[in-house]
PDB file of N, CA and C in Angstrom:
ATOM      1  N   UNK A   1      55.328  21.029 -21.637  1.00  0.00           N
ATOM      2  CA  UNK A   1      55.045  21.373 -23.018  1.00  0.00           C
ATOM      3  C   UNK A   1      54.118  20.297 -23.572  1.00  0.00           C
ATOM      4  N   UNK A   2      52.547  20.694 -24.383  1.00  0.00           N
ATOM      5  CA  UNK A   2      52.048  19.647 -24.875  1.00  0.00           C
ATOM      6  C   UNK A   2      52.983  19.089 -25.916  1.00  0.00           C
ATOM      7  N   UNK A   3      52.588  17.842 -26.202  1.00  0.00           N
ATOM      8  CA  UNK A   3      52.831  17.354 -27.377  1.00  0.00           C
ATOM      9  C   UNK A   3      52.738  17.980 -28.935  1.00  0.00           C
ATOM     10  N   UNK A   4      51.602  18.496 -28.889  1.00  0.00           N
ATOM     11  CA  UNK A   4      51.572  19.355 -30.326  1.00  0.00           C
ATOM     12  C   UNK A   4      52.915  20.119 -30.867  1.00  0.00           C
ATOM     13  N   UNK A   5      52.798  21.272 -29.210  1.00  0.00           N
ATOM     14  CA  UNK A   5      53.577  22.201 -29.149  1.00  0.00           C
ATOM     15  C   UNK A   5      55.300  21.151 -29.438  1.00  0.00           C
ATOM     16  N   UNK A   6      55.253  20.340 -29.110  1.00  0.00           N
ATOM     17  CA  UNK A   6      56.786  19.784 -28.849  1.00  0.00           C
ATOM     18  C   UNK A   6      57.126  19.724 -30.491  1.00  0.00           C
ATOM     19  N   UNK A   7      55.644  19.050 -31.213  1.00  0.00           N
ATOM     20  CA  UNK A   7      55.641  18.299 -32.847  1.00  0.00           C
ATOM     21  C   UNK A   7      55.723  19.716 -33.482  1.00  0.00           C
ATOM     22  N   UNK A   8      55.462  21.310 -33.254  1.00  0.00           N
ATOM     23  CA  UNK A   8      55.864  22.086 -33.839  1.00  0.00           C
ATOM     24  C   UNK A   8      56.974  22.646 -33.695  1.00  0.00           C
ATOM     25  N   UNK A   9      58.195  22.372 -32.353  1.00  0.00           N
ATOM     26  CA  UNK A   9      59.075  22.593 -32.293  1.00  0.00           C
ATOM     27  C   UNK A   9      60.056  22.006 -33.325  1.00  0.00           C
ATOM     28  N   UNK A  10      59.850  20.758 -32.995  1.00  0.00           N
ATOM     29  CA  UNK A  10      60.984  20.034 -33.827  1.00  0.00           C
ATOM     30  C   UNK A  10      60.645  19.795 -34.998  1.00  0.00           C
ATOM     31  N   UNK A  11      59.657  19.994 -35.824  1.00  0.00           N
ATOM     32  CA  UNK A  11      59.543  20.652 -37.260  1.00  0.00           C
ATOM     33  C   UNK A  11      60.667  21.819 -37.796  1.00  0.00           C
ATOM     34  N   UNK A  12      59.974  22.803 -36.951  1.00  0.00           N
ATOM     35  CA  UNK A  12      60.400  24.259 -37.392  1.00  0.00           C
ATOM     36  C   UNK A  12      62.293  24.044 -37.172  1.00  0.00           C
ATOM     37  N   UNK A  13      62.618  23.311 -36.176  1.00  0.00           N
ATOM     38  CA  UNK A  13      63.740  23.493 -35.996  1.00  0.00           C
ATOM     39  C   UNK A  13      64.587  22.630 -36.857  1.00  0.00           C
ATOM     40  N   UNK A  14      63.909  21.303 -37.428  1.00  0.00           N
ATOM     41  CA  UNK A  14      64.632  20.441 -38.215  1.00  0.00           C
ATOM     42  C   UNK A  14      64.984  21.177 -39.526  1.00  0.00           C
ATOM     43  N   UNK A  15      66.463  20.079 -39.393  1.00  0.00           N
ATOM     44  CA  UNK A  15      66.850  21.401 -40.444  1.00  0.00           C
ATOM     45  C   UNK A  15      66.188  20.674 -41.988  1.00  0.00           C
ATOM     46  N   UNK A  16      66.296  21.762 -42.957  1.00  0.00           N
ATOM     47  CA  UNK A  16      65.753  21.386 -44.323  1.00  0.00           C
ATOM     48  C   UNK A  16      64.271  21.680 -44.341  1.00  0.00           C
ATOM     49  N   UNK A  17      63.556  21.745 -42.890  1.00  0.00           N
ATOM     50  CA  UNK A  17      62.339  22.260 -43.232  1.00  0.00           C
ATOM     51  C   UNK A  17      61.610  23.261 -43.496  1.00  0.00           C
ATOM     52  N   UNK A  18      60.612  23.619 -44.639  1.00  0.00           N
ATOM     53  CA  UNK A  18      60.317  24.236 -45.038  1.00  0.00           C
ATOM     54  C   UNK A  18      58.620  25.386 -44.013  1.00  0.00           C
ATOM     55  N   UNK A  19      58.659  24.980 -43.104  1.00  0.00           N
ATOM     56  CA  UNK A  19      57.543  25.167 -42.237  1.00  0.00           C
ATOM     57  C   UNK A  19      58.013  26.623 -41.373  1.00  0.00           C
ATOM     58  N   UNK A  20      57.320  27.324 -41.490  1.00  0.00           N
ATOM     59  CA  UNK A  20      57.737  28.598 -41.092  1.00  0.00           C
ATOM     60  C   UNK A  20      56.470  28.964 -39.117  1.00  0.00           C
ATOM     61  N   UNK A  21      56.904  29.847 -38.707  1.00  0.00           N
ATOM     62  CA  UNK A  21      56.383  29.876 -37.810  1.00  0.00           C
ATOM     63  C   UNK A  21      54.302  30.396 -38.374  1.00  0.00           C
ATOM     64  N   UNK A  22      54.543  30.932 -39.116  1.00  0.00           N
ATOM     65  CA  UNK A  22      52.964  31.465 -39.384  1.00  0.00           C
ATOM     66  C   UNK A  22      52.291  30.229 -39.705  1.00  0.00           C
ATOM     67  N   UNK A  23      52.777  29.232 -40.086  1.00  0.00           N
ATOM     68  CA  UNK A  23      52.224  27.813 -40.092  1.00  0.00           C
ATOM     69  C   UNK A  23      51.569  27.120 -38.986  1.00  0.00           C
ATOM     70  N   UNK A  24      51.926  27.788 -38.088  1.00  0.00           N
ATOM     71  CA  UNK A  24      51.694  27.597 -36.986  1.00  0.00           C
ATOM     72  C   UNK A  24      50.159  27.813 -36.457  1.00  0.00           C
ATOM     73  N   UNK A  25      49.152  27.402 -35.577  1.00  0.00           N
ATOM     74  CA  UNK A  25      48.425  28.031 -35.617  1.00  0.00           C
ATOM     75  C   UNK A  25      48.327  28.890 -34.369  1.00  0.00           C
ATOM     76  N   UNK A  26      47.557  30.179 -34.242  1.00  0.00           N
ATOM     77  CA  UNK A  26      47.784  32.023 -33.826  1.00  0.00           C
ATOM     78  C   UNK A  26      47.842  31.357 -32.049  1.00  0.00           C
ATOM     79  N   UNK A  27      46.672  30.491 -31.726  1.00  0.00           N
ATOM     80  CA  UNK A  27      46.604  29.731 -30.371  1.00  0.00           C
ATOM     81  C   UNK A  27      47.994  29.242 -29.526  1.00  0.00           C
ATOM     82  N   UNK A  28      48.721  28.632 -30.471  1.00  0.00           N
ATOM     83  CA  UNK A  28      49.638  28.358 -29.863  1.00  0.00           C
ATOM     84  C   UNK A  28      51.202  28.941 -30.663  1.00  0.00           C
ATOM     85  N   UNK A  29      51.413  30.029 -31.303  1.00  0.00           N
ATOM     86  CA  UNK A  29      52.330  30.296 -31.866  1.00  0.00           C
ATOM     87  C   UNK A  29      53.193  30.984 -30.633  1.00  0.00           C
ATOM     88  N   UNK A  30      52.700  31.635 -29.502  1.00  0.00           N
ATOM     89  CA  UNK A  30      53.655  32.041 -28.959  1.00  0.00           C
ATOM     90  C   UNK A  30      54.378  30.439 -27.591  1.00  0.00           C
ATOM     91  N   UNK A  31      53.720  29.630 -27.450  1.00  0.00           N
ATOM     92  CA  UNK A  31      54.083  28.459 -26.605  1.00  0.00           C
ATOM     93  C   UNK A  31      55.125  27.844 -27.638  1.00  0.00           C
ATOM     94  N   UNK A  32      54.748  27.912 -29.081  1.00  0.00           N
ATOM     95  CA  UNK A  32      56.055  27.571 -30.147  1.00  0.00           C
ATOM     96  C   UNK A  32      57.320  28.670 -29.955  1.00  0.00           C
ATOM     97  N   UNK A  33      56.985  29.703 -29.720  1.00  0.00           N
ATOM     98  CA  UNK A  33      57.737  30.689 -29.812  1.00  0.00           C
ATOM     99  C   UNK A  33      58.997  30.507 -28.864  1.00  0.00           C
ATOM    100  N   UNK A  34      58.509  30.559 -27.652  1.00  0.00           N
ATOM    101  CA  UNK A  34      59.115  30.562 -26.062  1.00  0.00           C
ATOM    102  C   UNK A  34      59.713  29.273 -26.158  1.00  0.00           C
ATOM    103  N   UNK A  35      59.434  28.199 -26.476  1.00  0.00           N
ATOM    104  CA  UNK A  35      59.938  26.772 -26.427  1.00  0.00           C
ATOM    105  C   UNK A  35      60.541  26.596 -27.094  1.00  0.00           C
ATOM    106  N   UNK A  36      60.939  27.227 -28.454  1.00  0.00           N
ATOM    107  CA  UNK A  36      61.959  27.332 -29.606  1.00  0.00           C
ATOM    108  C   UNK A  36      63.381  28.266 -28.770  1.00  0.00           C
ATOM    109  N   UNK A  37      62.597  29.479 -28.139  1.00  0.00           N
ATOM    110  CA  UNK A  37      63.558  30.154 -27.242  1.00  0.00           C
ATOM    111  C   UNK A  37      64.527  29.897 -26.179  1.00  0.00           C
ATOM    112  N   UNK A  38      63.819  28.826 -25.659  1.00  0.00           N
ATOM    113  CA  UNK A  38      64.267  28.325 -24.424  1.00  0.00           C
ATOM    114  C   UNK A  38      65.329  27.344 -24.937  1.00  0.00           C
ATOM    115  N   UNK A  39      65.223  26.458 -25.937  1.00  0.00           N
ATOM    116  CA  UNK A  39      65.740  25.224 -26.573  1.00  0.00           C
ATOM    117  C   UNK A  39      67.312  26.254 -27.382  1.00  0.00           C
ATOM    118  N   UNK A  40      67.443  27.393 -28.357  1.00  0.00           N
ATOM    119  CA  UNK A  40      68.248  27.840 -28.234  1.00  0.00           C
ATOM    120  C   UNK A  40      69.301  28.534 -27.260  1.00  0.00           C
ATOM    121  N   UNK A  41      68.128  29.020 -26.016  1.00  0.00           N
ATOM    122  CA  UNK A  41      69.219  29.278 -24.867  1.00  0.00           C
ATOM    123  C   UNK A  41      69.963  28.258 -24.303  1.00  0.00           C
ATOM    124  N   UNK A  42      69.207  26.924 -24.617  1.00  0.00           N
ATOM    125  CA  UNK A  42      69.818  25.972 -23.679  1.00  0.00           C
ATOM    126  C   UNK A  42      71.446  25.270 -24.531  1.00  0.00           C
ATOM    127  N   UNK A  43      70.897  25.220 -26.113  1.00  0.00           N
ATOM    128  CA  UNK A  43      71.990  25.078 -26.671  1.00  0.00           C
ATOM    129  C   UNK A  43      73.457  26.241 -26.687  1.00  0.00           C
ATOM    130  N   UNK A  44      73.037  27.587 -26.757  1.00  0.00           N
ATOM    131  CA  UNK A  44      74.349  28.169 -26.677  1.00  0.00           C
ATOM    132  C   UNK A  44      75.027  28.456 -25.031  1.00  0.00           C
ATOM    133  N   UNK A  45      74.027  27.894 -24.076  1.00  0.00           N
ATOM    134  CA  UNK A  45      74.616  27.751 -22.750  1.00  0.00           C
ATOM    135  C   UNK A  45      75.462  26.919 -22.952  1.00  0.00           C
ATOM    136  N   UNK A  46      75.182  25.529 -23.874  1.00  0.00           N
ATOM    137  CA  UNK A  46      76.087  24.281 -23.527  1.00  0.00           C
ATOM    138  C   UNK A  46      77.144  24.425 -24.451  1.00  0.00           C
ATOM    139  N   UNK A  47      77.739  25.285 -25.209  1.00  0.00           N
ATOM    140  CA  UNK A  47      78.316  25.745 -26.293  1.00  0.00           C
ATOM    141  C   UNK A  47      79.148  26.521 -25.731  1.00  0.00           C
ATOM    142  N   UNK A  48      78.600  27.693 -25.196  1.00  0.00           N
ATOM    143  CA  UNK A  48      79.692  28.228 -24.064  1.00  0.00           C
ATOM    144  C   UNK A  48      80.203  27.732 -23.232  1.00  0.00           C
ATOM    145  N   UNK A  49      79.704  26.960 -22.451  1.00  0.00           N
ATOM    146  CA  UNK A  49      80.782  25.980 -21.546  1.00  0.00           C
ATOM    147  C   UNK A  49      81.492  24.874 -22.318  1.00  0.00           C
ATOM    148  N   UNK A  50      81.515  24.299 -22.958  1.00  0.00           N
ATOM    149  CA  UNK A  50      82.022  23.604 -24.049  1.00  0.00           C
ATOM    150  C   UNK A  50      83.490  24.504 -24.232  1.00  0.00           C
ATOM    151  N   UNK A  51      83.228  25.675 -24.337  1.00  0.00           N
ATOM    152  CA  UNK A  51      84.420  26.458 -25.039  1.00  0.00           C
ATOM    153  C   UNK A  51      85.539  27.036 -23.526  1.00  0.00           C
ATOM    154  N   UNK A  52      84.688  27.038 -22.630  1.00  0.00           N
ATOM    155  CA  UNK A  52      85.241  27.454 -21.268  1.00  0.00           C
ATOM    156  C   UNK A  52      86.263  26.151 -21.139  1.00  0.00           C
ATOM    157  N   UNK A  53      85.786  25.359 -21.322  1.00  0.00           N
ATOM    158  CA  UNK A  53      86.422  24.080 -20.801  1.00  0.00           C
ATOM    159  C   UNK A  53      87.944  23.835 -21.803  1.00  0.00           C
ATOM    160  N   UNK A  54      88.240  24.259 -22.978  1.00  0.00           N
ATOM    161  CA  UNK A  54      88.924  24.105 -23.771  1.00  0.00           C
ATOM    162  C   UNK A  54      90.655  24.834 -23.432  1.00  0.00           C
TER     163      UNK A  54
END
């Protein structure tokens, strides 16, 4: 993942921020897209096992 792409991830995802994906620019909105995607799959993978384990 470039760097840009990483600095628009963790914008959009921090919470309180006001930065929406169309902020984004059209070039790289879907590499924001997929990498935002991937970063939630990875969190409710570790969430579900978290709960397996309980």
């Amino acid at each position: 993942m470039s760097k840009i792409v990483e600095l628009y991830v963790k914008e959009l995802t921090r919470e309180g921020s006001t930065m929406t994906i169309n902020d984004v620019p059209k070039k790289l909105r879907k590499q924001v897209e997929d990498a935002i995607t991937a970063l939630k799959a990875a969190t409710n993978a570790g969430t579900a096992e978290e709960g397996a384990t309980e």
